[in-house]
C-alpha atoms as a PDB file:
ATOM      1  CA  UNK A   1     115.381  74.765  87.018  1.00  0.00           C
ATOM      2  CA  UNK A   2     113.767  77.604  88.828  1.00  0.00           C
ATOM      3  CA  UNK A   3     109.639  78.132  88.135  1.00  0.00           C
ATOM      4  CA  UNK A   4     109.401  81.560  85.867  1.00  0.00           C
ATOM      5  CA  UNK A   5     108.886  84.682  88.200  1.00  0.00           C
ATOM      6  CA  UNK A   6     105.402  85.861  88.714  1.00  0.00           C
ATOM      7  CA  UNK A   7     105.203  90.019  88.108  1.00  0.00           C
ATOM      8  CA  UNK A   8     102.578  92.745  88.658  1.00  0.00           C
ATOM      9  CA  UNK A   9     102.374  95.388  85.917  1.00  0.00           C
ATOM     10  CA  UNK A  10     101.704  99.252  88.250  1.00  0.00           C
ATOM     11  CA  UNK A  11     100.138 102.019  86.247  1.00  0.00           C
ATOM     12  CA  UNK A  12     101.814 105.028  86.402  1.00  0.00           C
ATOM     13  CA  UNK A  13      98.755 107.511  86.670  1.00  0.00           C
ATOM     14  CA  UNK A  14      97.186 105.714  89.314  1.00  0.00           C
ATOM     15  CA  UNK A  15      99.135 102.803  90.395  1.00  0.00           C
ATOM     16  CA  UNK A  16      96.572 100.294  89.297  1.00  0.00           C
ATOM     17  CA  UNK A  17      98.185  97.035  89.686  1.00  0.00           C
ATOM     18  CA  UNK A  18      97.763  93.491  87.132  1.00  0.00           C
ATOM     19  CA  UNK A  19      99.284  90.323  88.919  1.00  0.00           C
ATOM     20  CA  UNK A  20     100.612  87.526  86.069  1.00  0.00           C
ATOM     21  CA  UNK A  21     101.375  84.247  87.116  1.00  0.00           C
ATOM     22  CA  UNK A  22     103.302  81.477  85.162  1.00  0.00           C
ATOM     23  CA  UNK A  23     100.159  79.569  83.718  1.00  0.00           C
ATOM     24  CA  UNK A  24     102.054  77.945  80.918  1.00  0.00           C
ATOM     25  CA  UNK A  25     104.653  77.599  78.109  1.00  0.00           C
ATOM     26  CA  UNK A  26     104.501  79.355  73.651  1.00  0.00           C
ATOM     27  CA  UNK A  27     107.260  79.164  71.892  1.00  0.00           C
ATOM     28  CA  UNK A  28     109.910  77.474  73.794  1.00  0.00           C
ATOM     29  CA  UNK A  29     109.046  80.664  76.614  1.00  0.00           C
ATOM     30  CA  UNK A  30     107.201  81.079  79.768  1.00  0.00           C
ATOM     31  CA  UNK A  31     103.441  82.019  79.200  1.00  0.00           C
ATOM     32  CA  UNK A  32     102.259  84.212  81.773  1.00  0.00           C
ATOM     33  CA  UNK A  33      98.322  84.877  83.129  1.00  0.00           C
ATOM     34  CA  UNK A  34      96.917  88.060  84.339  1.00  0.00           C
ATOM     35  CA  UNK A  35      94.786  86.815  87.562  1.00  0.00           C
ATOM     36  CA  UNK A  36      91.742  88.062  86.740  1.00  0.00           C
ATOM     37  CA  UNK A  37      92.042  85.318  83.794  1.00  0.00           C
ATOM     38  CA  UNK A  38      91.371  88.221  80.860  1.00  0.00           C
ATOM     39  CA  UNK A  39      94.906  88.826  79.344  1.00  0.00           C
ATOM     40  CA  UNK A  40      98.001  86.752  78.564  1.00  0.00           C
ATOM     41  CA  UNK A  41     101.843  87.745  78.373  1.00  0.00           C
ATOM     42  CA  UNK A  42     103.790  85.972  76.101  1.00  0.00           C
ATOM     43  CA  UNK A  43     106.675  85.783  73.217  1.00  0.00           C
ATOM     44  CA  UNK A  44     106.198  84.842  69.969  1.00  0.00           C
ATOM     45  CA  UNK A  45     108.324  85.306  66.810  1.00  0.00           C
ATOM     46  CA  UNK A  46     105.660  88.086  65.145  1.00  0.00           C
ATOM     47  CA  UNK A  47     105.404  90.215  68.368  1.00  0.00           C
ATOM     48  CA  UNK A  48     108.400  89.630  70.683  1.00  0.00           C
ATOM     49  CA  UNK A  49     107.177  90.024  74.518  1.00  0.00           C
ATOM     50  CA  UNK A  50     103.841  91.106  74.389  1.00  0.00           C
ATOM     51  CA  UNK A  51     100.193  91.025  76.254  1.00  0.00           C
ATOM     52  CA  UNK A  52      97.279  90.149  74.235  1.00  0.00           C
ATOM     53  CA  UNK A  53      93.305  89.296  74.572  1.00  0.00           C
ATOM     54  CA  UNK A  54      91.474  86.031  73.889  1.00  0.00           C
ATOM     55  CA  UNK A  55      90.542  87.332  70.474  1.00  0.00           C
ATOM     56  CA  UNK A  56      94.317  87.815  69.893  1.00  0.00           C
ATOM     57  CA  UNK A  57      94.339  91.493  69.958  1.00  0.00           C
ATOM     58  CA  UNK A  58      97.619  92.936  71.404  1.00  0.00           C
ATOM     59  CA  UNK A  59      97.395  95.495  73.785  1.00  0.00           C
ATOM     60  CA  UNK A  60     100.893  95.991  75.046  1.00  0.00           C
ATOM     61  CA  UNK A  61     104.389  96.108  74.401  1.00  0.00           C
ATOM     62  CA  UNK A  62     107.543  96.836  75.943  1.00  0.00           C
ATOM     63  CA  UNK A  63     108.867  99.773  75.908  1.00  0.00           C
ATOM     64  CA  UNK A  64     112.836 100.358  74.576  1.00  0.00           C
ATOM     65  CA  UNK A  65     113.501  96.717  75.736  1.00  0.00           C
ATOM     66  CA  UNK A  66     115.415  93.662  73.733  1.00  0.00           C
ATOM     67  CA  UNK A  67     112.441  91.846  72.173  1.00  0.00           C
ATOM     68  CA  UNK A  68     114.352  88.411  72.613  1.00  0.00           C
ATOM     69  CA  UNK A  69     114.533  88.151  76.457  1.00  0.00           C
ATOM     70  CA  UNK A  70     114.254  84.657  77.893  1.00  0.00           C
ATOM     71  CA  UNK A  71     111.044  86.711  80.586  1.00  0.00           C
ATOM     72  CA  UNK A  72     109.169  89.760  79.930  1.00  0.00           C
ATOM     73  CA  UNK A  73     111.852  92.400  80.627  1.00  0.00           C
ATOM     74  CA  UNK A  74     111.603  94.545  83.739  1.00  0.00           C
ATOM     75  CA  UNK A  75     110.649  97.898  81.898  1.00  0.00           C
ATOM     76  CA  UNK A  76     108.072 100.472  81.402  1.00  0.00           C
ATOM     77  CA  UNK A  77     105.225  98.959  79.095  1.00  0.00           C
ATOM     78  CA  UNK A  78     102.401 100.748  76.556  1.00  0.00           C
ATOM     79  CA  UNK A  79      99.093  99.242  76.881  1.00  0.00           C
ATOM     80  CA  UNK A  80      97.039 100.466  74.226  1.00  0.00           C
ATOM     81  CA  UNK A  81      93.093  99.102  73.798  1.00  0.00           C
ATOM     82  CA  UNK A  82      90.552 101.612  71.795  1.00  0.00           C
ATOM     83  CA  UNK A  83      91.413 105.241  72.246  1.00  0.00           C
ATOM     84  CA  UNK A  84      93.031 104.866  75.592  1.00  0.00           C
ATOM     85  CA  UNK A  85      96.873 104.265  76.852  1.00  0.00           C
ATOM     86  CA  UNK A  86      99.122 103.513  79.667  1.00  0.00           C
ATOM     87  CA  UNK A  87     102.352 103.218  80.608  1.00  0.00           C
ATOM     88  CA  UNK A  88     103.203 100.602  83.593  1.00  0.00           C
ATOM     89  CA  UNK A  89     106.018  99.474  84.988  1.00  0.00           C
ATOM     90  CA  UNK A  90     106.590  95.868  85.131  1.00  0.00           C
ATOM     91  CA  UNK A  91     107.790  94.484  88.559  1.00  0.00           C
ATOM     92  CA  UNK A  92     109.263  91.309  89.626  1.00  0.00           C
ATOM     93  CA  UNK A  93     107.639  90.134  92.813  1.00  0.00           C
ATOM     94  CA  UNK A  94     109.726  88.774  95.444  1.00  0.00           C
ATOM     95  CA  UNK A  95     109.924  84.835  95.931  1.00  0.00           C
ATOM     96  CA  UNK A  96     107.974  83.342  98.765  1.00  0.00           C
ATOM     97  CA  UNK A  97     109.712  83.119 102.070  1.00  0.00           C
ATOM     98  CA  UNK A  98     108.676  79.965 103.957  1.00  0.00           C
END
């Protein structure tokens, strides 16, 4: 079995870019780390695919995606933390060549 693709999340206003890596497994599903260690994508039965905080606040979601994808789906995204909000679009990256 293949590892879980890593992805970068691009902002659309400024292309900001978040790296997540496979750091894990939650609920039967790849757990994914942003690199910077601050935010964590994962599924769960309450939330479907979603990015949260270490105090458990969610600050994104998929947008018009299937909430029951086996990975985060390849979409555009809503972060959402206090008064601001982004959209991003989540990208696979490319295996590794050796």
């Amino acid at each position: 079995m293949t590892a879980p693709s890593p992805f970068t999340f691009v902002r659309h206003t400024d292309g900001l870019r978040h790296r997540f890596d496979h750091a894990s497994e939650r609920n039967g599903r790849p757990a994914f780390r942003r690199t910077d260690g601050q935010v964590w994508c994962f599924w769960s039965p309450t939330h479907g695919w979603h990015c949260e905080i270490a105090d458990g606040l969610v600050t994104a979601h998929p947008l018009h995606a299937p909430a029951d994808t086996p990975e985060p789906p390849t979409t555009v995204w809503r972060s959402f933390k206090n008064d601001r909000s982004y959209l991003y679009d989540l990208e696979r990256d490319p295996p590794n060549r050796a």
